[in-house]
Protein backbone atom coordinates (compact mmCIF):
# COMPACT_ATOMS: atom_id res chain seq x y z
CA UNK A 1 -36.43 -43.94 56.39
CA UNK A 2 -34.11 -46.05 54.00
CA UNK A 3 -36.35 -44.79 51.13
CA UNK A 4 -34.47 -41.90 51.69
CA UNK A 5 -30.86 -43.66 50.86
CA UNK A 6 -32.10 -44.01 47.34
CA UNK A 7 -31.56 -40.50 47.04
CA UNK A 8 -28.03 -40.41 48.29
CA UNK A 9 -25.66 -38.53 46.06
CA UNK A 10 -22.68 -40.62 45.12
CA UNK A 11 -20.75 -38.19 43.72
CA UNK A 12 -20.06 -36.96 48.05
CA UNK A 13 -20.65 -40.15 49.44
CA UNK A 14 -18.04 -42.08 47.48
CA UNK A 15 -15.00 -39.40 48.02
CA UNK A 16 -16.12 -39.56 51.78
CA UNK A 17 -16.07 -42.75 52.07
CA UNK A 18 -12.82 -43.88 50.28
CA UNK A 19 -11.11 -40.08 52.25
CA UNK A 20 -12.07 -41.81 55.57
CA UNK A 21 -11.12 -45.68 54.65
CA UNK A 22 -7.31 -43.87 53.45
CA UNK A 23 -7.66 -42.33 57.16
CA UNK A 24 -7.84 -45.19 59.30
CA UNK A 25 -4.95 -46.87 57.74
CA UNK A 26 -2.93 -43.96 57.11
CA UNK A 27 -3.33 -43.35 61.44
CA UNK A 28 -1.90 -46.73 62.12
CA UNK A 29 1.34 -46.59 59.40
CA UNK A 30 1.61 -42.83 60.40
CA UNK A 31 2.14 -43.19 63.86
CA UNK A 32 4.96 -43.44 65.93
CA UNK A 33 3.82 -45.23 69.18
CA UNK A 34 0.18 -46.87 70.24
CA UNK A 35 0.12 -47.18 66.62
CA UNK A 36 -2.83 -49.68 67.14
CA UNK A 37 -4.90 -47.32 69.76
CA UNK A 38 -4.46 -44.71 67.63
CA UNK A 39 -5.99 -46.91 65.00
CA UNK A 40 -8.65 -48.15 67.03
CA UNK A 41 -9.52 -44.52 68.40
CA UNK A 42 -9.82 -43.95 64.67
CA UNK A 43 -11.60 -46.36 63.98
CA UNK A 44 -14.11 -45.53 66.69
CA UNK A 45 -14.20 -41.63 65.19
CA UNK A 46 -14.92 -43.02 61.63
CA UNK A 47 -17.93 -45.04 63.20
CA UNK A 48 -19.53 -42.58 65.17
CA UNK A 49 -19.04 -39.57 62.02
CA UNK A 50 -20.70 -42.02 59.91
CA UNK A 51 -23.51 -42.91 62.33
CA UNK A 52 -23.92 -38.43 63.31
CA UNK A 53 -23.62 -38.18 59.09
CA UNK A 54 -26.46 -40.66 58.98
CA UNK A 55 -28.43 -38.94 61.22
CA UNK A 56 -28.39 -35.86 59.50
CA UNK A 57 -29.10 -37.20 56.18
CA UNK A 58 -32.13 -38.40 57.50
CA UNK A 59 -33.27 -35.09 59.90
CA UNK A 60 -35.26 -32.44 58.47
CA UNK A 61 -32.50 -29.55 59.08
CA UNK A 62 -35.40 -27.01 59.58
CA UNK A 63 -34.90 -28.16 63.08
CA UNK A 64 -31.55 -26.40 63.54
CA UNK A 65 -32.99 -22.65 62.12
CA UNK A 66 -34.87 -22.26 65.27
CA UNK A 67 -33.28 -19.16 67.50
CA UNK A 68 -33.28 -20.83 70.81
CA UNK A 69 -31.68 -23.77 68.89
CA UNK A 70 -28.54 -21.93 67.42
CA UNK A 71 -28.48 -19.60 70.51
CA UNK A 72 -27.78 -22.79 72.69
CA UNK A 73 -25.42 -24.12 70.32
CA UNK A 74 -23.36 -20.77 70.22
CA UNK A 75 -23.65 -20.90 74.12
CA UNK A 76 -22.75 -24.45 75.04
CA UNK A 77 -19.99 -23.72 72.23
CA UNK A 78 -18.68 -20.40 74.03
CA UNK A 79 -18.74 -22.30 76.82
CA UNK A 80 -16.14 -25.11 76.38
CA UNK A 81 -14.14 -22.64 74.53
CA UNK A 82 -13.94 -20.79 77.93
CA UNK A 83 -13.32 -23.99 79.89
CA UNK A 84 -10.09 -24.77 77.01
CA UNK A 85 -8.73 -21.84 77.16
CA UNK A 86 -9.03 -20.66 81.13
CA UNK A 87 -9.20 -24.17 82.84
CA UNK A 88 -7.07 -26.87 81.21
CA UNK A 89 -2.91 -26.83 80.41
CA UNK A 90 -2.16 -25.63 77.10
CA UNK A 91 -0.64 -27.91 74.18
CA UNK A 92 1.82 -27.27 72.14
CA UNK A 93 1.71 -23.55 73.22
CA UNK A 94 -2.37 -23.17 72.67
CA UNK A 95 -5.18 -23.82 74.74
CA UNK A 96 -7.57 -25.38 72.21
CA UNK A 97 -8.17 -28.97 73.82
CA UNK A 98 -10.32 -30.31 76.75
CA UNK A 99 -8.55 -33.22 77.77
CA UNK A 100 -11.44 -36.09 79.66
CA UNK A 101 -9.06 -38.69 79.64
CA UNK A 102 -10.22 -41.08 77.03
CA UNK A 103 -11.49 -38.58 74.59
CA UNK A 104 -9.80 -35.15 73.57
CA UNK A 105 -12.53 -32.47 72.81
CA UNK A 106 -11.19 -29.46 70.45
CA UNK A 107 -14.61 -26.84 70.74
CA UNK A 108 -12.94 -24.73 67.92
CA UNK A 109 -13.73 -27.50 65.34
CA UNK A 110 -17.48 -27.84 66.29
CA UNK A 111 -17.83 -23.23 66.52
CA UNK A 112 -17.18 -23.84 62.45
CA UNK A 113 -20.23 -25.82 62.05
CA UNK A 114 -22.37 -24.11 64.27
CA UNK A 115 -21.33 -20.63 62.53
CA UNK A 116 -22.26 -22.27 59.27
CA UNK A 117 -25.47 -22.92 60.90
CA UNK A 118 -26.34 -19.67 62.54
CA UNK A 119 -25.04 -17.36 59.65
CA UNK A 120 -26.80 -19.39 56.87
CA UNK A 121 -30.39 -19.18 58.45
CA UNK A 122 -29.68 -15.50 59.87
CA UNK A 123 -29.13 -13.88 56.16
CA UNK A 124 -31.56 -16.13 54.54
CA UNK A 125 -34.17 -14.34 57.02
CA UNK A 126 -32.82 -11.00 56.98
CA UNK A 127 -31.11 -10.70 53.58
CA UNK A 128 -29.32 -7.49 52.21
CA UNK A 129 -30.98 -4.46 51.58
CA UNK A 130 -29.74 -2.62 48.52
CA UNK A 131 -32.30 0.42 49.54
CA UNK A 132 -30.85 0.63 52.95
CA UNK A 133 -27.52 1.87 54.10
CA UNK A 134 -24.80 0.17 55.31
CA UNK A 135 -25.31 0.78 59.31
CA UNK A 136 -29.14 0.18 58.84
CA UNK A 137 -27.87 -3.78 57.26
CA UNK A 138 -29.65 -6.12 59.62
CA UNK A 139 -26.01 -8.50 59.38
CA UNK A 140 -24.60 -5.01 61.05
CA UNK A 141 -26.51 -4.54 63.98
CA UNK A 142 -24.95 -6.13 66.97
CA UNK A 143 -27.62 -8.18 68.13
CA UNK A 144 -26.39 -10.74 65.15
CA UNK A 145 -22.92 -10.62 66.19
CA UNK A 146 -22.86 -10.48 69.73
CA UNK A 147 -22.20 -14.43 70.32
CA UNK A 148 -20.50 -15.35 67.40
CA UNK A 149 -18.13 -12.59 68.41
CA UNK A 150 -17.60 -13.74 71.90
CA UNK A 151 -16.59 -16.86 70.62
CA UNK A 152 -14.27 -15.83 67.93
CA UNK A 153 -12.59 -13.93 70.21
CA UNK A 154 -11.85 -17.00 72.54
CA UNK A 155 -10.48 -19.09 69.72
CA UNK A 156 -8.07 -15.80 68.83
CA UNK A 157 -6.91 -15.87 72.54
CA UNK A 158 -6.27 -18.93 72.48
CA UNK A 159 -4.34 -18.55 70.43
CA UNK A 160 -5.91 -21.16 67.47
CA UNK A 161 -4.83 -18.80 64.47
CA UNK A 162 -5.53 -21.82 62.13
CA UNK A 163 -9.18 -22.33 63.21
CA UNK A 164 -9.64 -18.55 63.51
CA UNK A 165 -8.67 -17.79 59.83
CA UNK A 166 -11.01 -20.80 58.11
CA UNK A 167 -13.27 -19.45 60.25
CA UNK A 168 -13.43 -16.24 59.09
CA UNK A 169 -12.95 -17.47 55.78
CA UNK A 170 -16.22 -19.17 56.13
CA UNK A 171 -17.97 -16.11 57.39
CA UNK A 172 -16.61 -14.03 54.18
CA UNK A 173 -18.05 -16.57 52.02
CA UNK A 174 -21.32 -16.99 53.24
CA UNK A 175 -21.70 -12.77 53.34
CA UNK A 176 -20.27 -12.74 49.75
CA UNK A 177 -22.97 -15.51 49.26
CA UNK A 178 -25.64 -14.03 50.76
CA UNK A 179 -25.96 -11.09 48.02
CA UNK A 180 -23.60 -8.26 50.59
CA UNK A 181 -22.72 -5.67 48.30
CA UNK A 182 -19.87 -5.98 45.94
CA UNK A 183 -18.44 -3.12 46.40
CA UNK A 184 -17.97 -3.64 50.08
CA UNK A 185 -17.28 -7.77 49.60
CA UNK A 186 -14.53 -6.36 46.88
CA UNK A 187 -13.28 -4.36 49.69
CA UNK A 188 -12.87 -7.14 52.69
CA UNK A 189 -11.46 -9.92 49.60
CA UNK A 190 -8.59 -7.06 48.76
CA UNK A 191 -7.67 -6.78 52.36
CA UNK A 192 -7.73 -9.89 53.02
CA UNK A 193 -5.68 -10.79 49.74
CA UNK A 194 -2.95 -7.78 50.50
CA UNK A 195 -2.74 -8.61 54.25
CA UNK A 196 -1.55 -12.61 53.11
CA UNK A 197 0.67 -11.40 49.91
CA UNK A 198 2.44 -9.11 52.69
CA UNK A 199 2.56 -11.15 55.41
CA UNK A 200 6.28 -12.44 54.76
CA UNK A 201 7.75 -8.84 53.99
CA UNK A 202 5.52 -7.03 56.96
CA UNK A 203 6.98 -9.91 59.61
CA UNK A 204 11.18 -9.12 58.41
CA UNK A 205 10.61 -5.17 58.69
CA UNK A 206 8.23 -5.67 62.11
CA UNK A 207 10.23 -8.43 63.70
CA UNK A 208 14.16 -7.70 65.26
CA UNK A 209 16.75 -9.86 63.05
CA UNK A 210 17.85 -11.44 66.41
CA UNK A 211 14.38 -13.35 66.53
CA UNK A 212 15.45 -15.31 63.60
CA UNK A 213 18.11 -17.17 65.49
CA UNK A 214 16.42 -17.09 68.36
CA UNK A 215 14.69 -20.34 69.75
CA UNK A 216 12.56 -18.97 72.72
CA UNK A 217 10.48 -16.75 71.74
CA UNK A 218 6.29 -17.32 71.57
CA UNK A 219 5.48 -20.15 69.48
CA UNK A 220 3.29 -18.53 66.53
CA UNK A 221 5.95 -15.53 66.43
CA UNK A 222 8.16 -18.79 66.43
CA UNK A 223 6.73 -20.37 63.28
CA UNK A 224 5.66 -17.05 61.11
CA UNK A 225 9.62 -16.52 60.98
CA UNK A 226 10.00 -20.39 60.26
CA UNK A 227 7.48 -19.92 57.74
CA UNK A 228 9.56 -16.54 55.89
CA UNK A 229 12.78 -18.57 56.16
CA UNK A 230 13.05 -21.89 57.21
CA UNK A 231 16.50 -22.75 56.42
CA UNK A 232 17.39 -19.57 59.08
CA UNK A 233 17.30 -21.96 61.86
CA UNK A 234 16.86 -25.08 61.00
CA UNK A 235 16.53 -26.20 64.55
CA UNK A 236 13.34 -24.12 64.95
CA UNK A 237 12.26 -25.00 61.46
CA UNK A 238 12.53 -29.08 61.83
CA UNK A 239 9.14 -30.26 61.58
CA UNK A 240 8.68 -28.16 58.32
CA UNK A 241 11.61 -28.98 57.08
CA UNK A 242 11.47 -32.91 57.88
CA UNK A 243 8.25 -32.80 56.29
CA UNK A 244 10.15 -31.71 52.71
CA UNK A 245 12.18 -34.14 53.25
CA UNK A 246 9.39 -36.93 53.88
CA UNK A 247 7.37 -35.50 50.27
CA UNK A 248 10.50 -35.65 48.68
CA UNK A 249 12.09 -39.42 49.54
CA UNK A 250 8.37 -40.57 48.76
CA UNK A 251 9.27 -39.30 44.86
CA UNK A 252 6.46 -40.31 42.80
CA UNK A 253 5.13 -44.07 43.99
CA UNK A 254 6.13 -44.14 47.88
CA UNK A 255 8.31 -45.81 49.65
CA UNK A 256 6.06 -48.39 50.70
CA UNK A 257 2.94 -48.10 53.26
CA UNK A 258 4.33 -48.73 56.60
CA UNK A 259 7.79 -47.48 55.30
CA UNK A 260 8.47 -44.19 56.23
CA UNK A 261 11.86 -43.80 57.02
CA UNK A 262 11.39 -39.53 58.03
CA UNK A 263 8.35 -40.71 60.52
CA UNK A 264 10.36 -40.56 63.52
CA UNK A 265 11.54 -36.65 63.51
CA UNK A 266 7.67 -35.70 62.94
CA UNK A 267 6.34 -34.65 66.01
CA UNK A 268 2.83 -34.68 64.46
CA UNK A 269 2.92 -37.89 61.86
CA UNK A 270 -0.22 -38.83 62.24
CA UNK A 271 -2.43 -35.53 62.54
CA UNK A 272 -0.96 -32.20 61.59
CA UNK A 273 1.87 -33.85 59.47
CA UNK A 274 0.09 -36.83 58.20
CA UNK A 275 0.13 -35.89 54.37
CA UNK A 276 4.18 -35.36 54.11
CA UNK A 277 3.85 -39.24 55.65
CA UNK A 278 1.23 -40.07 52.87
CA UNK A 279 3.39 -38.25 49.93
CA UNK A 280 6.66 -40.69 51.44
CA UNK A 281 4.68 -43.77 51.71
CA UNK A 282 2.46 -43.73 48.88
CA UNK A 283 4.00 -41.08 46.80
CA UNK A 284 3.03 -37.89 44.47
CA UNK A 285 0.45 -39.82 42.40
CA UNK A 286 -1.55 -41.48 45.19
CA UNK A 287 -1.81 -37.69 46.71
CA UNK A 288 -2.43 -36.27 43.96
CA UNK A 289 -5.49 -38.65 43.51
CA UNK A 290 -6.42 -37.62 47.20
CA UNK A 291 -6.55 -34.03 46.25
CA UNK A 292 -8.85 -35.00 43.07
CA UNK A 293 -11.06 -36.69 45.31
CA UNK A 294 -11.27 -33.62 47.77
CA UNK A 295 -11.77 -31.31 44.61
CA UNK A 296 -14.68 -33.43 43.39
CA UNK A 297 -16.47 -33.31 46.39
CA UNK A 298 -15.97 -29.61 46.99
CA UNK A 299 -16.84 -28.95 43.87
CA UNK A 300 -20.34 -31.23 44.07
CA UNK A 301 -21.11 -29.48 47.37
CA UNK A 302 -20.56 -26.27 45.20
CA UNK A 303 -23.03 -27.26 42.81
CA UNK A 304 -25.62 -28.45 44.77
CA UNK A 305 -25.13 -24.88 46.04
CA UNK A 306 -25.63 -22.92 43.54
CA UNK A 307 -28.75 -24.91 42.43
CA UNK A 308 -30.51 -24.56 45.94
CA UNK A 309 -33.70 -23.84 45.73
CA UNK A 310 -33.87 -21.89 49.28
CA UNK A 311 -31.03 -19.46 50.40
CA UNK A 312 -31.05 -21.50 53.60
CA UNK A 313 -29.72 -24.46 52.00
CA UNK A 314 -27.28 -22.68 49.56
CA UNK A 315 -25.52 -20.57 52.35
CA UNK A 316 -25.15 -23.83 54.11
CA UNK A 317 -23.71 -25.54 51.25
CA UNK A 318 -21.22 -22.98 50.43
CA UNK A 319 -20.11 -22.59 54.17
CA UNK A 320 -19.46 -26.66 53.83
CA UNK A 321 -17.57 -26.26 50.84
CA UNK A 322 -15.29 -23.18 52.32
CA UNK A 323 -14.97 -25.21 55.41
CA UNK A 324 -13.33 -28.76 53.44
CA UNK A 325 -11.45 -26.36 51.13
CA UNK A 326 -9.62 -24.11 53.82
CA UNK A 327 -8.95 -27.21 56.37
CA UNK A 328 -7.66 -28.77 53.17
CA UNK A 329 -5.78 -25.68 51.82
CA UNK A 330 -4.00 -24.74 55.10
CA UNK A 331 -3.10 -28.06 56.35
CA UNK A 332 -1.27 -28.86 53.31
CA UNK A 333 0.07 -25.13 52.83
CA UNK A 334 1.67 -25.91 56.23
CA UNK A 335 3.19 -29.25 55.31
CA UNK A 336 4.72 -27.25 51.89
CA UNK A 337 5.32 -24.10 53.40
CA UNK A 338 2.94 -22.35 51.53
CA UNK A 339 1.25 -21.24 54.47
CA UNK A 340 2.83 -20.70 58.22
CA UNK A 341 2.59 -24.24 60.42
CA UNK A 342 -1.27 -23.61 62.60
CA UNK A 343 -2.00 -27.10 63.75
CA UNK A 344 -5.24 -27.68 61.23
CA UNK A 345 -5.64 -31.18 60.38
CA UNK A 346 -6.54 -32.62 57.09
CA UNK A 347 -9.96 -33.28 56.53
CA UNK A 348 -10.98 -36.95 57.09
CA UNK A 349 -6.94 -38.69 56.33
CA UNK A 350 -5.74 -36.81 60.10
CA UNK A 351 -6.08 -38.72 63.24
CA UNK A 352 -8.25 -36.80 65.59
CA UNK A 353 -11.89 -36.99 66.41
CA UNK A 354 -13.32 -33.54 67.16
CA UNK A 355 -12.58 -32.64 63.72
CA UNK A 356 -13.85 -35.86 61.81
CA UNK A 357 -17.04 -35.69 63.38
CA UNK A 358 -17.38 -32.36 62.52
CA UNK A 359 -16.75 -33.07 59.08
CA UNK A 360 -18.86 -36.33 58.82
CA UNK A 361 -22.12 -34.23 60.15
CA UNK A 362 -21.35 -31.69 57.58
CA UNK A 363 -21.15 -34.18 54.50
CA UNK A 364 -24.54 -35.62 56.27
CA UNK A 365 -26.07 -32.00 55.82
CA UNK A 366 -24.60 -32.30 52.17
CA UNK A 367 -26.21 -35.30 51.49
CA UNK A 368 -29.35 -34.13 53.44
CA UNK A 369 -30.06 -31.27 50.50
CA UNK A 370 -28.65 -32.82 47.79
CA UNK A 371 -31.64 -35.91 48.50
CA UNK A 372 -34.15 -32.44 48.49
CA UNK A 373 -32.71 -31.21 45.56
CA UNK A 374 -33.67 -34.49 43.85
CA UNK A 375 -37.06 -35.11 45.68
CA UNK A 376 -38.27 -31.52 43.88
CA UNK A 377 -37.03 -32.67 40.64
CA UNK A 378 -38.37 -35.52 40.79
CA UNK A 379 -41.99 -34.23 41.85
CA UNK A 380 -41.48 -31.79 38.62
CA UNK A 381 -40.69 -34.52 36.32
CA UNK A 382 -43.42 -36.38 37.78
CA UNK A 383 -46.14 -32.98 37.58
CA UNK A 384 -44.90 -32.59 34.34
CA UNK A 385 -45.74 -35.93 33.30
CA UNK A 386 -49.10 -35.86 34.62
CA UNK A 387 -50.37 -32.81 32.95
CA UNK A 388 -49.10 -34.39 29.70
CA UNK A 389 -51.22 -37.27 29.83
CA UNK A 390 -54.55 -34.95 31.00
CA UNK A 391 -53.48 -33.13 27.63
């Protein structure tokens, strides 16, 4: 079994490790109360993502491709979704959390996985057919879509728009991936790109002008207008606006860990809004370095990817890669404004353990192919060797 760790691909492990390390003490000098249970939950996260990344460095991930296996997944998936969003109080305006008490479960996180999962061995076994037409497609038929849809639909309802678009997100990648045709991947990428570069105009012409200035209406009509025009009502607009101010007091080197003067007005300081308490603490430069190490390990998972030897393991690998790069991308366009406030965390820094563990057990999968990728290698250097010396 540790034979197997000599294969382990620094290039992820090190960004994962030093992401996660930045997390647990980033918890404790982002947060406003409990500040050492929070750390100590964190803690606790880190350890068990480490021990489930671990385990699936080590598994042989055939054993997740069987039907019954992703089926049950889906189900046990749809299930707690249900249970969130029908049984327990909503938070923060969405129901997205099953509260037990010691432990906070968020079933959105874990439906991105397990889409990954079911998605990347359903289109390596039934790939696209350029001699067929579109409704004959095997990805068409409803009998692939039936519970991936049900579930998707709960996390809409819920309403989780953050988790619903990186989601979907995911699921355009892995089609695009998976050799769809271009014409009709051009088509959903243009939508989808002319839907977001409208999204501020369409809101002002669909929503009344007296929304703007007023504070009660539903929370995500509430922070698409924050998100047009924040300075509109500033009142409604605080936590986005508090968060500029955090970035900017940190300037370039922080204020200090421990420091933050703008930590109080956050609401979310030590999950949603954790980075606007990183750029004040430790400053531009020590985020920017945070964002390099996020880029290098997307970009490793990328090419590992792309030189999969089985589709199974590439679909997988560029559903990971989608998955760090949206959390990453929409948690911070939220904390900038770039993108309307939706509750996402950042991947591995954000307190919060449904999400960590999700991400741990994806780097383990990472890991996982990238020791295969090196195991064939290595058998062809070592075939190529050997017919050498018979020569």
């Amino acid at each position: 079994m540790f034979k197997k760790l000599q294969k382990l691909d620094y290039w992820i492990l090190v960004p994962f490790a030093v992401l996660s390390a930045l997390g647990i003490v980033m918890v404790f000098s982002a947060s406003q109360s409990s500040a050492i249970i929070n750390f100590i939950k964190q803690l606790i996260f880190v350890v068990i993502g480490c021990m489930g990344a671990f385990f699936f460095f080590h598994m042989n991930l055939n054993v997740l491709r069987g039907k019954k296996v992703l089926e049950r997944m889906l189900w046990m998936i749809i299930f707690l979704l249900a249970l969130a969003r029908f049984v327990f109080p909503p938070v923060n305006g969405a129901h997205g959390w099953i509260n037990l008490g010691l432990i906070t479960i968020q079933p959105a996180e874990f439906l991105k996985l397990a889409l990954i999962l079911y998605f990347a061995d359903y289109l390596s076994k039934n790939p696209w057919n350029e001699r067929l037409r579109i409704r004959s497609q095997q990805i068409i038929q409803f009998s692939a879509w039936r519970w991936p849809a049900a579930a998707l639909v709960l996390v809409i309802f819920m309403p989780d728009n953050g988790n619903a678009m990186i989601t979907l997100m995911i699921l355009l990648v892995i089609l695009l991936a998976s050799g769809i045709s271009r014409l009709w991947g051009a088509t959903v990428v243009a939508l989808f790109s002319l839907g977001f570069a409208i999204l501020p105009t369409l809101i002002k012409l669909v929503v009344p002008a007296s929304y703007f200035n007023n504070t009660s209406q539903h929370y995500a009509v509430s922070r698409l207008i924050n998100f047009v025009n924040p300075w509109e009502n500033p009142d409604a607009s605080r936590q986005l606006l508090y968060g500029y101010y955090a970035i900017a007091h940190g300037g370039l080197f922080g204020v200090g860990l421990g420091n933050s003067l703008i930590k109080p007005y956050l609401p979310e300081s030590n999950t949603d809004f954790i980075m606007a308490i990183f750029g004040e603490e430790m400053g531009a430069i020590a985020t920017i370095a945070v964002l390099v190490l996020m880029l290098i390990l997307i970009v490793r998972i990328i090419l590992i990817g792309i030189r999969a030897s089985q589709q199974y393991h590439r679909l997988m690998m560029f559903g990971i890669a989608t998955l760090l790069f949206m959390q990453t991308f929409v948690n911070l366009g939220g904390v900038i404004g770039l993108l309307p406030i939706t509750g996402v965390v950042f991947p591995f820094i954000s307190g919060g353990g449904s999400s960590y563990i999700v991400m741990s057990a994806a780097v383990g999968m990472s890991l996982n192919i990238a020791a295969h990728q090196k195991k064939l290698v290595r058998a062809h250097r070592d075939d190529i060797i050997a017919r050498k010396e018979r020569l």
